[in-house]
C-alpha atoms as a PDB file:
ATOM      1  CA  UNK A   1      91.128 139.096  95.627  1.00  0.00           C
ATOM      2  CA  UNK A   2      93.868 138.920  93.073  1.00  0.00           C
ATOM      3  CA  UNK A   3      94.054 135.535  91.407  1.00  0.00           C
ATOM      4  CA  UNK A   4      97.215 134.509  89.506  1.00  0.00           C
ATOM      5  CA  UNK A   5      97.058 131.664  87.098  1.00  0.00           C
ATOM      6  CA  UNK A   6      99.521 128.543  88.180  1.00  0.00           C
ATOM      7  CA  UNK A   7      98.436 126.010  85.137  1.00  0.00           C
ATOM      8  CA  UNK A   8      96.582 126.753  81.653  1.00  0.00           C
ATOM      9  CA  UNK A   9      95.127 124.483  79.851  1.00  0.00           C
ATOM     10  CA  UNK A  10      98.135 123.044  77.826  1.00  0.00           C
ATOM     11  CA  UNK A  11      99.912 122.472  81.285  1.00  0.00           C
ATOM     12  CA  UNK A  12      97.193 120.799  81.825  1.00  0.00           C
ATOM     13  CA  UNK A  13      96.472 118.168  79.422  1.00  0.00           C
ATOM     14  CA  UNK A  14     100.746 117.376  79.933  1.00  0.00           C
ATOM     15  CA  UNK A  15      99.994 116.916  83.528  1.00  0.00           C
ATOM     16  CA  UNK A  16      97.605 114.501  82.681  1.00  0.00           C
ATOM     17  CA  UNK A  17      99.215 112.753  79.832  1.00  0.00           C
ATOM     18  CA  UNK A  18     102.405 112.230  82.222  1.00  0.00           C
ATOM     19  CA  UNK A  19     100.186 111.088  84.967  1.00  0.00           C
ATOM     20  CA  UNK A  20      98.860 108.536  82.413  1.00  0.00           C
ATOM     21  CA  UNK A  21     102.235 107.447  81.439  1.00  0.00           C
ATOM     22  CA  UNK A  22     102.971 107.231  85.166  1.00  0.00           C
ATOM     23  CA  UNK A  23      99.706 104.735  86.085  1.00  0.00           C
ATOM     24  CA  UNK A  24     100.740 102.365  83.496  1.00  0.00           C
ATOM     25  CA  UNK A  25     104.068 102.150  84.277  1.00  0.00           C
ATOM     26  CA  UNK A  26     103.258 101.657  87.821  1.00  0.00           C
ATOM     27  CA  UNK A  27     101.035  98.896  87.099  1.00  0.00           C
ATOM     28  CA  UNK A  28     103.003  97.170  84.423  1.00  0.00           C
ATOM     29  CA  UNK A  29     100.252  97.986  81.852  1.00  0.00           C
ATOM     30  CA  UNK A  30      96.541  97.833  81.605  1.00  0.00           C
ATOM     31  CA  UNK A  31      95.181  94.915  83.253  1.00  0.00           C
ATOM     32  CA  UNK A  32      92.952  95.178  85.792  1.00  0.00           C
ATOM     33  CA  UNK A  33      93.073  98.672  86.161  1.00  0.00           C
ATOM     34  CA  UNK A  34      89.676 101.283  87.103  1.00  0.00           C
ATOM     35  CA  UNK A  35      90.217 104.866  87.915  1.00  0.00           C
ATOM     36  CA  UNK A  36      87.072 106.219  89.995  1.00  0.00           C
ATOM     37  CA  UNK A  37      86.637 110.219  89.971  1.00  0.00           C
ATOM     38  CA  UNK A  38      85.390 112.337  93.368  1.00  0.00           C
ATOM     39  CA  UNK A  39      83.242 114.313  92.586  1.00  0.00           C
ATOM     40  CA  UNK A  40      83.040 117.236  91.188  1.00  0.00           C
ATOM     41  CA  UNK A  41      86.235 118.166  89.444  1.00  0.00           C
ATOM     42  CA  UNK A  42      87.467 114.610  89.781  1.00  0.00           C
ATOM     43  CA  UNK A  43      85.297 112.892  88.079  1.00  0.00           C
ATOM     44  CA  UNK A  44      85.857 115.226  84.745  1.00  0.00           C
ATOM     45  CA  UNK A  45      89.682 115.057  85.592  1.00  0.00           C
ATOM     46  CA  UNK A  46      88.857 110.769  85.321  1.00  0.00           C
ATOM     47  CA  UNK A  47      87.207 110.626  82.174  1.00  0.00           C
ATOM     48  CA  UNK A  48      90.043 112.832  80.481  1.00  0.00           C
ATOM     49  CA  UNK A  49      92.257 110.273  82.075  1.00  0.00           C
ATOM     50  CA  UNK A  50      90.267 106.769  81.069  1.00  0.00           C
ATOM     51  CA  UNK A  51      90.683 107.748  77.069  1.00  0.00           C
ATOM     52  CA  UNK A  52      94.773 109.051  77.512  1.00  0.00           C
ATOM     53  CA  UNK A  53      95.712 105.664  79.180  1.00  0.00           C
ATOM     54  CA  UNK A  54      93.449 103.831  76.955  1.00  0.00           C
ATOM     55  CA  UNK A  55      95.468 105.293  74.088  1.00  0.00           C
ATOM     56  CA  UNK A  56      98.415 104.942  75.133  1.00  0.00           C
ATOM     57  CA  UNK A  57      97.778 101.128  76.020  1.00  0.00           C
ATOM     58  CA  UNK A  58      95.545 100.749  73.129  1.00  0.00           C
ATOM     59  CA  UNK A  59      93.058  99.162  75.976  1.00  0.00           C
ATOM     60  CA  UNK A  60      89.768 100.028  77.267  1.00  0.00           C
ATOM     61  CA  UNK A  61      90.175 101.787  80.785  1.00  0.00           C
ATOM     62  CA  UNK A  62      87.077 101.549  82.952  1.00  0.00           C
ATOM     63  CA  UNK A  63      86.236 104.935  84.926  1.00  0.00           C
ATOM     64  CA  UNK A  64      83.806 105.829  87.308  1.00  0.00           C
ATOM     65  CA  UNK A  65      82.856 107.846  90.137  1.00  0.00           C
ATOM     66  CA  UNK A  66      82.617 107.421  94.308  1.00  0.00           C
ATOM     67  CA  UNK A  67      81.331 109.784  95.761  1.00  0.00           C
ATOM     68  CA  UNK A  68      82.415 110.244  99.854  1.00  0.00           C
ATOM     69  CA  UNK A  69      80.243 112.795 101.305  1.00  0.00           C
ATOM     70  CA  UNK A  70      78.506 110.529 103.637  1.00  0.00           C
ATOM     71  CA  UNK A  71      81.720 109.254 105.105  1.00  0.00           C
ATOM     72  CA  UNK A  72      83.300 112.662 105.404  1.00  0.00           C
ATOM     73  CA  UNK A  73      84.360 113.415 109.071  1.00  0.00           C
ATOM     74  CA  UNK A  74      83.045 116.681 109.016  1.00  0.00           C
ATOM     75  CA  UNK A  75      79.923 116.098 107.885  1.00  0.00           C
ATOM     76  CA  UNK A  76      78.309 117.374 110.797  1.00  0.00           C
ATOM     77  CA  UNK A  77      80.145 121.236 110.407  1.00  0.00           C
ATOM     78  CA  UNK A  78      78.698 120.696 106.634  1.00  0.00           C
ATOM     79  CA  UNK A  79      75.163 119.096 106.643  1.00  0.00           C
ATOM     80  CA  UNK A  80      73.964 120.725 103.514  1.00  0.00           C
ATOM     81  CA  UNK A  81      76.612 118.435 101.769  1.00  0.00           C
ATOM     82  CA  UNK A  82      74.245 116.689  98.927  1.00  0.00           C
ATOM     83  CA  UNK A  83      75.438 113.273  98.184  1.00  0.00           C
ATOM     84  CA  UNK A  84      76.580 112.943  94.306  1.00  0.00           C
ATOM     85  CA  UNK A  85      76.128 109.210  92.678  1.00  0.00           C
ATOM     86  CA  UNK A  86      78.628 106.238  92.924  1.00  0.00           C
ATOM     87  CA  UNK A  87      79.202 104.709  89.820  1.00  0.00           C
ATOM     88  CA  UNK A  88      81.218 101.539  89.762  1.00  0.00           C
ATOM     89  CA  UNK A  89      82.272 100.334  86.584  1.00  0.00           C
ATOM     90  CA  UNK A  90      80.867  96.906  84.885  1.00  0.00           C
ATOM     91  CA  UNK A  91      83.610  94.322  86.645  1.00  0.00           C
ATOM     92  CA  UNK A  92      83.023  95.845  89.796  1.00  0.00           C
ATOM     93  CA  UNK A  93      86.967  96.562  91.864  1.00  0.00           C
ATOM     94  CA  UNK A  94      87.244  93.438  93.618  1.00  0.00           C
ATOM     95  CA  UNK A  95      90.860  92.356  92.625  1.00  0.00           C
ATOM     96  CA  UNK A  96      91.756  95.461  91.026  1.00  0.00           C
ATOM     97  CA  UNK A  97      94.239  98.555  90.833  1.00  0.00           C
ATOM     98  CA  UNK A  98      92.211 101.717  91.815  1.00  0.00           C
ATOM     99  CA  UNK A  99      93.279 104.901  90.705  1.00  0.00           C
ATOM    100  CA  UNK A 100      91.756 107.753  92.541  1.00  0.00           C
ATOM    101  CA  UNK A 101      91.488 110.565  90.995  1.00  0.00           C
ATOM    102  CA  UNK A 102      90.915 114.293  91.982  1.00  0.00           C
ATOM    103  CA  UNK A 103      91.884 117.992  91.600  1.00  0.00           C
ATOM    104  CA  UNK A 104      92.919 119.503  94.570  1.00  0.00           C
ATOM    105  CA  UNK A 105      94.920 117.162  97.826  1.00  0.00           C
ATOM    106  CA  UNK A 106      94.573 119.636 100.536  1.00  0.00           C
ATOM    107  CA  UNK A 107      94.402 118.106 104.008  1.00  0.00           C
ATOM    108  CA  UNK A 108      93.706 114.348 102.955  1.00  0.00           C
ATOM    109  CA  UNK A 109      90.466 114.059 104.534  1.00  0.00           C
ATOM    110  CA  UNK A 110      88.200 113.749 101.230  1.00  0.00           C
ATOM    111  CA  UNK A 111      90.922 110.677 100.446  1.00  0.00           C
ATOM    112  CA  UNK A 112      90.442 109.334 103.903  1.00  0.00           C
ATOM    113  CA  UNK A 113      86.936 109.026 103.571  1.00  0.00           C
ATOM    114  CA  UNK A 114      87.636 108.257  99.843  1.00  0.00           C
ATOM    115  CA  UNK A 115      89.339 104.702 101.546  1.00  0.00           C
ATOM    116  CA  UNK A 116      86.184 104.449 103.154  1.00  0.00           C
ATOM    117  CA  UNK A 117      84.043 104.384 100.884  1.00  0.00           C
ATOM    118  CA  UNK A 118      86.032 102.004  98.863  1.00  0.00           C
ATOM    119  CA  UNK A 119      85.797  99.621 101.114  1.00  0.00           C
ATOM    120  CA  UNK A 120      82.569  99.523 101.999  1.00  0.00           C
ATOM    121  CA  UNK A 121      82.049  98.760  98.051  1.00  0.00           C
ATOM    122  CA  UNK A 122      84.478  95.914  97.833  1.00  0.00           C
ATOM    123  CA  UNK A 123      88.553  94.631  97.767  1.00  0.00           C
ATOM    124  CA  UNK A 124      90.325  96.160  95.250  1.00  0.00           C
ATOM    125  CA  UNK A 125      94.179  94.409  94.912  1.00  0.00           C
ATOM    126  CA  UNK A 126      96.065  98.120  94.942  1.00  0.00           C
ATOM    127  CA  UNK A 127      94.386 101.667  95.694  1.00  0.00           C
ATOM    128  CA  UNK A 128      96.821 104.323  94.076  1.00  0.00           C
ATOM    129  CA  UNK A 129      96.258 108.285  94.107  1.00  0.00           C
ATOM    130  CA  UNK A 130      96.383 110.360  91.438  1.00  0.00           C
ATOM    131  CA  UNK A 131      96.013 114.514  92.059  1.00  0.00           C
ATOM    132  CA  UNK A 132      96.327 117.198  89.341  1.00  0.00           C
ATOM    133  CA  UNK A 133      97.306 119.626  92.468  1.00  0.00           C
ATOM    134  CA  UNK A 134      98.986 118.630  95.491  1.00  0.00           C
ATOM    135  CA  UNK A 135      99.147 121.942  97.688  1.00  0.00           C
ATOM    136  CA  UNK A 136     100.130 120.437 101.179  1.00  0.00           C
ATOM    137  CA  UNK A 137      98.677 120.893 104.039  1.00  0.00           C
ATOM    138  CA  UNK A 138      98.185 117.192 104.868  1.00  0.00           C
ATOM    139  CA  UNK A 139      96.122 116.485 108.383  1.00  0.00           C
ATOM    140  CA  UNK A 140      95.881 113.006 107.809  1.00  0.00           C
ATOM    141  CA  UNK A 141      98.929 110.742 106.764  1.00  0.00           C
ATOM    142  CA  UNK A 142      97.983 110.583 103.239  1.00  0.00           C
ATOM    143  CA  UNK A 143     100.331 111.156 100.631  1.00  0.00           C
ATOM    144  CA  UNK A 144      99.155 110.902  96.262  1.00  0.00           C
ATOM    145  CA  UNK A 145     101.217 108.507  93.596  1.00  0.00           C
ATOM    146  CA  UNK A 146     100.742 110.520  90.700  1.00  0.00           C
ATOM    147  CA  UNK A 147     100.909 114.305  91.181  1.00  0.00           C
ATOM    148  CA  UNK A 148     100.489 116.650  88.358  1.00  0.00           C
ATOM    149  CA  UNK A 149     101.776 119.681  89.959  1.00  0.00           C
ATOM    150  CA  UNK A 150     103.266 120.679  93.571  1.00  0.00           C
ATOM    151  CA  UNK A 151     101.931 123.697  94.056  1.00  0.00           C
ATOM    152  CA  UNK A 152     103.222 125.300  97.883  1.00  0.00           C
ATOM    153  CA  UNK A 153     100.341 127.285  98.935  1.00  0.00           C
ATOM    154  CA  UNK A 154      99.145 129.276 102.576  1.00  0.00           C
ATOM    155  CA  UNK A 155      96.324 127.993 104.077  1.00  0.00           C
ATOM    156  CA  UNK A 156      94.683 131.192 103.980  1.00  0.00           C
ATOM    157  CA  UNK A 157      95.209 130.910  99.682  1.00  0.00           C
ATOM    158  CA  UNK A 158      92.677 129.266  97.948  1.00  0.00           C
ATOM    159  CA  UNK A 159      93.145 126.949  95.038  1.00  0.00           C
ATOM    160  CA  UNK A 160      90.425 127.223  91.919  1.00  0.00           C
ATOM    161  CA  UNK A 161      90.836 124.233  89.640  1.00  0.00           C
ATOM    162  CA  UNK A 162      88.184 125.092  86.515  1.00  0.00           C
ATOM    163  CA  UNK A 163      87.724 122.515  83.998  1.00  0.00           C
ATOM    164  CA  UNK A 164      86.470 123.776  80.481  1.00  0.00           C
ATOM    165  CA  UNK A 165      83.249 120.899  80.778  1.00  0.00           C
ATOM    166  CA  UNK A 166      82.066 122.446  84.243  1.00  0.00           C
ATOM    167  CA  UNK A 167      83.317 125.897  83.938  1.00  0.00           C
ATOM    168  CA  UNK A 168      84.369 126.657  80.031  1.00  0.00           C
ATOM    169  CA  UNK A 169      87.974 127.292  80.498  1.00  0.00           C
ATOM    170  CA  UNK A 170      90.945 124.782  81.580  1.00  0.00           C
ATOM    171  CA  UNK A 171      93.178 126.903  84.197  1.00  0.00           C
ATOM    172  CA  UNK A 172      94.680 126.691  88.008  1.00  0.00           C
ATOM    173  CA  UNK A 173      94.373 129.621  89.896  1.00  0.00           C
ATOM    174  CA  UNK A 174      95.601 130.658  93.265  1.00  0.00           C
ATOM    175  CA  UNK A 175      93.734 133.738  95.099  1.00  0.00           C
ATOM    176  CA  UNK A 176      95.524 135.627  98.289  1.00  0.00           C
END
């Protein structure tokens, strides 16, 4: 499979330092604000986003992960799925703007049961999306806030996100 390289690692860290500009404009600031990573890729892509906004704010930005794999719809075509840890920031996300964050919004389903599992954790005030790759596709009505790239891709393509702490190297790649 031929692979052809979409983002490098200084499109990258723009994409996320735009992104970052983006949140906190959207909220008006800071306050009250806790991004929560899905796992895998999303939780590295959070805690590279917690510190930008934090700078940029001069704030503390809580981050955390949620894990959705038991409240994926198609958990029963995938039942070797191993659940990953939810970890809610100190403060909790009752009341709060929730910033989802991930690599990759294919179809929408991993955000659909992403809502789930929010809410079966507690009430935030405002859940907002935040994608470093929006490729289309969507199955479910589900559409992200803060995209870093729109990236038109076949179905029969696949999109590699690697992240230099999980995989050495920061890159998007599409393979035919």
């Amino acid at each position: 499979m031929a692979a052809r390289t979409v983002l490098q690692e200084a499109d990258i860290a723009r994409a996320l330092t735009r992104i970052a500009h983006e949140i906190l404009e959207s909220n008006r600031g800071a306050d009250d604000l806790v991004l929560l990573g899905i796992p895998t890729r999303g939780v590295t892509l959070a805690d590279r986003l917690g510190p930008i906004i934090g700078d940029i704010a001069d704030a503390e930005i809580p981050v955390g992960s949620l894990d959705v794999t038991l409240f994926r719809d198609d958990l029963a075509k995938h039942p070797t799925r191993t659940p990953k840890r939810t970890e809610i920031p100190d403060g909790g996300i009752d009341g709060k703007t929730v910033v989802l964050v991930d690599d990759v919004l294919f179809s929408g389903r991993s955000i659909r049961a992403a809502l789930d599992a929010i809410q079966s954790i507690g009430r935030p005030a405002v859940i907002r999306l935040a994608i470093l790759v929006d490729r289309g596709h969507r199955e479910v009505p589900i559409r992200p806030d803060f995209v870093g790239k729109n990236i038109p891709s076949s179905r029969q393509e696949r999109v590699n996100v690697r992240l230099r702490e999980l995989d050495g190297a920061d890159e998007v790649t599409i393979e035919a």
